[in-house]
C-alpha atoms as a PDB file:
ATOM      1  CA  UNK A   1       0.000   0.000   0.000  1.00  0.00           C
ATOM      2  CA  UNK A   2       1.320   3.413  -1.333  1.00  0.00           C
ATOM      3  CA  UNK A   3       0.259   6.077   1.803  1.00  0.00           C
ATOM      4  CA  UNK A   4       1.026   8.975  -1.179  1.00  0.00           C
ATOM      5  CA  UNK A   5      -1.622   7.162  -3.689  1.00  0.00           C
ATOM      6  CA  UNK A   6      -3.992   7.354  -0.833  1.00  0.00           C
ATOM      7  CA  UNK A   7      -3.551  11.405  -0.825  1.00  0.00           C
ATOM      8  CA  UNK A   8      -1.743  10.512   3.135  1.00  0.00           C
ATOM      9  CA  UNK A   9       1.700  12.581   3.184  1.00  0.00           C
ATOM     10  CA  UNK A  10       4.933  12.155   5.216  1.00  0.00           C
ATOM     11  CA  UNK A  11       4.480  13.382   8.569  1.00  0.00           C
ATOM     12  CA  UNK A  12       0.165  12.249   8.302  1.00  0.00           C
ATOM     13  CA  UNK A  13      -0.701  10.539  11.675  1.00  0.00           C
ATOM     14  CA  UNK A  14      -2.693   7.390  11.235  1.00  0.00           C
ATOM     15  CA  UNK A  15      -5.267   6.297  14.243  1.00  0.00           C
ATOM     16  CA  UNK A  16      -6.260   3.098  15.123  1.00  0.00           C
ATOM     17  CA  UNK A  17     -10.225   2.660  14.666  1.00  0.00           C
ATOM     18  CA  UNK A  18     -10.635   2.218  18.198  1.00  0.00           C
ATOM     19  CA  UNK A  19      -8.815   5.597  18.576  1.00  0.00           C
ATOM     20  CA  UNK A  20      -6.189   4.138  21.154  1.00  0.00           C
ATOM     21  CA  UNK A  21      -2.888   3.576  19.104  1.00  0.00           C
ATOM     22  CA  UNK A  22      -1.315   6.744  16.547  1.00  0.00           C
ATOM     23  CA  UNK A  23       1.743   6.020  14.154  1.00  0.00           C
ATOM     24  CA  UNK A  24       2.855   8.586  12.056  1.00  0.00           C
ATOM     25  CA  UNK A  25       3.534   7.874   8.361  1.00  0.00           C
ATOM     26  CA  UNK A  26       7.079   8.605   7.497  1.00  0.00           C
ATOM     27  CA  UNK A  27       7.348   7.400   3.920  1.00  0.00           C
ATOM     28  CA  UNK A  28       5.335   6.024   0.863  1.00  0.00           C
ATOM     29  CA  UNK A  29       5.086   2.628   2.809  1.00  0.00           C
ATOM     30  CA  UNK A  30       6.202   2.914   6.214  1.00  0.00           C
ATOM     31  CA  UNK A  31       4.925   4.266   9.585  1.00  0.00           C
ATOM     32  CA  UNK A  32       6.543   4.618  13.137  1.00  0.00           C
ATOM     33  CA  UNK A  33       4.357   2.709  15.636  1.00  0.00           C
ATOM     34  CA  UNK A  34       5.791   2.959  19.492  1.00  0.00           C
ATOM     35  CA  UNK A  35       8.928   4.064  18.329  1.00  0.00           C
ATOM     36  CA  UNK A  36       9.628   1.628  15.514  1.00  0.00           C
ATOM     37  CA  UNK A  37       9.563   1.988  11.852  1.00  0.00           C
ATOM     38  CA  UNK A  38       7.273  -0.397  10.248  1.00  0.00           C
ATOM     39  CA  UNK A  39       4.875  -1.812   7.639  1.00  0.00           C
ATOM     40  CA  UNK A  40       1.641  -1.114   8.069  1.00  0.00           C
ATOM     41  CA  UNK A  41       0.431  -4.829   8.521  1.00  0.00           C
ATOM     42  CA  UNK A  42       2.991  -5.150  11.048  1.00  0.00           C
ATOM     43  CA  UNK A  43       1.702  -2.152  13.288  1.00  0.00           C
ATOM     44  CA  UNK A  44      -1.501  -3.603  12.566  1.00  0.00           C
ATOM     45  CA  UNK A  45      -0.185  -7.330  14.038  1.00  0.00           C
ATOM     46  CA  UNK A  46       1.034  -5.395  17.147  1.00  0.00           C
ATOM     47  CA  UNK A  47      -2.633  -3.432  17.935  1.00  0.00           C
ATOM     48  CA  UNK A  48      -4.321  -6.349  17.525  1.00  0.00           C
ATOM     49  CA  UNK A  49      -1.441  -8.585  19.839  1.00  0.00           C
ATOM     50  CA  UNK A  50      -1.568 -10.849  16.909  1.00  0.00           C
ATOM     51  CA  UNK A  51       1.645 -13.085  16.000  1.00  0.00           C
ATOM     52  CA  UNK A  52       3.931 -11.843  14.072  1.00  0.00           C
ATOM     53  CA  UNK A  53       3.620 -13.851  10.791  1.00  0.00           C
ATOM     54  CA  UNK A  54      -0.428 -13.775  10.981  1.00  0.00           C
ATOM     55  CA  UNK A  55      -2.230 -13.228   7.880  1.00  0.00           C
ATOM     56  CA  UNK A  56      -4.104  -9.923   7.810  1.00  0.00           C
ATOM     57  CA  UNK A  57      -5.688  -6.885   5.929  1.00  0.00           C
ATOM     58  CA  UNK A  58      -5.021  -4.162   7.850  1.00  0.00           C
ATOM     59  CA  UNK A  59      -6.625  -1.207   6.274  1.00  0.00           C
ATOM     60  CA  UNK A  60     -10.033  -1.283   7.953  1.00  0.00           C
ATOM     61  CA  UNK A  61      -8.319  -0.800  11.532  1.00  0.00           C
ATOM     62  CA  UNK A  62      -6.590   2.585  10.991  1.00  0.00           C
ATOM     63  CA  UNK A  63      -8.068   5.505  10.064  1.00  0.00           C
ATOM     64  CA  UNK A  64      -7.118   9.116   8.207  1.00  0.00           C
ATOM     65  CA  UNK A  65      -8.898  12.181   9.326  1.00  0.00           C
ATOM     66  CA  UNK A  66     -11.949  10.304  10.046  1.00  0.00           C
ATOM     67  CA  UNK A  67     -11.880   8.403   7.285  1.00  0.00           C
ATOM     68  CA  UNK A  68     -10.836   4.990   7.295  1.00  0.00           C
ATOM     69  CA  UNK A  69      -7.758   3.223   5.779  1.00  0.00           C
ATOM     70  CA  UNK A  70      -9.449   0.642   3.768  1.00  0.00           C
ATOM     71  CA  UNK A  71     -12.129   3.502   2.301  1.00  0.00           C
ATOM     72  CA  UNK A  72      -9.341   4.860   1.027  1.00  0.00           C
ATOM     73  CA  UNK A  73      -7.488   2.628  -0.586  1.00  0.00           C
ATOM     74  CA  UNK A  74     -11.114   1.284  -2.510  1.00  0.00           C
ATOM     75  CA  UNK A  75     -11.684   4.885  -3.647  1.00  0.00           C
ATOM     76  CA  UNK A  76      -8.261   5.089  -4.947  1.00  0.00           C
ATOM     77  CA  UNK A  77      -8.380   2.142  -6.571  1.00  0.00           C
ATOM     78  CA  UNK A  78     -12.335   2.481  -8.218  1.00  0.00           C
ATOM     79  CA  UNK A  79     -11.005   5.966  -9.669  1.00  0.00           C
ATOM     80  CA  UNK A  80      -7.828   4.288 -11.265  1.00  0.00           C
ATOM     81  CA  UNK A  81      -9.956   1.819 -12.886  1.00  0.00           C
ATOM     82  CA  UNK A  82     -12.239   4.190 -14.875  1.00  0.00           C
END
């Protein structure tokens, strides 16, 4: 997932949907979470205490002004397409 496709800059903070975790997007794929630069998936892996190597979508659990992840990226994506 390109943050910069999905109109989120460098320096955007990201908040999970339950509003209790931030990370701040620092490039066109990564994000500091808790101090650590990271994927989004794994940030995602941490919120949810899942195990590292666990299969998951992680879009619908962070949000972007209000506006979720996931939204986003299928808005992005539908406007490419036409």
């Amino acid at each position: 997932m390109n943050f910069n496709d999905l109109g989120i800059p460098a320096g955007s903070i990201l908040l999970s949907r339950d509003g209790q975790a931030e990370a701040k997007v620092v490039s066109e794929t990564r994000m500091v979470y808790q101090g650590e630069e990271q994927s989004l998936t794994s940030a995602t892996r941490k919120v949810l205490g899942l195990v590292p190597d666990t299969a998951i979508q992680p879009s619908p659990y962070w949000t972007f002004n209000g506006t979720s992840v996931k939204k986003l990226y299928e808005e992005f994506h539908d406007s490419a397409s036409e």
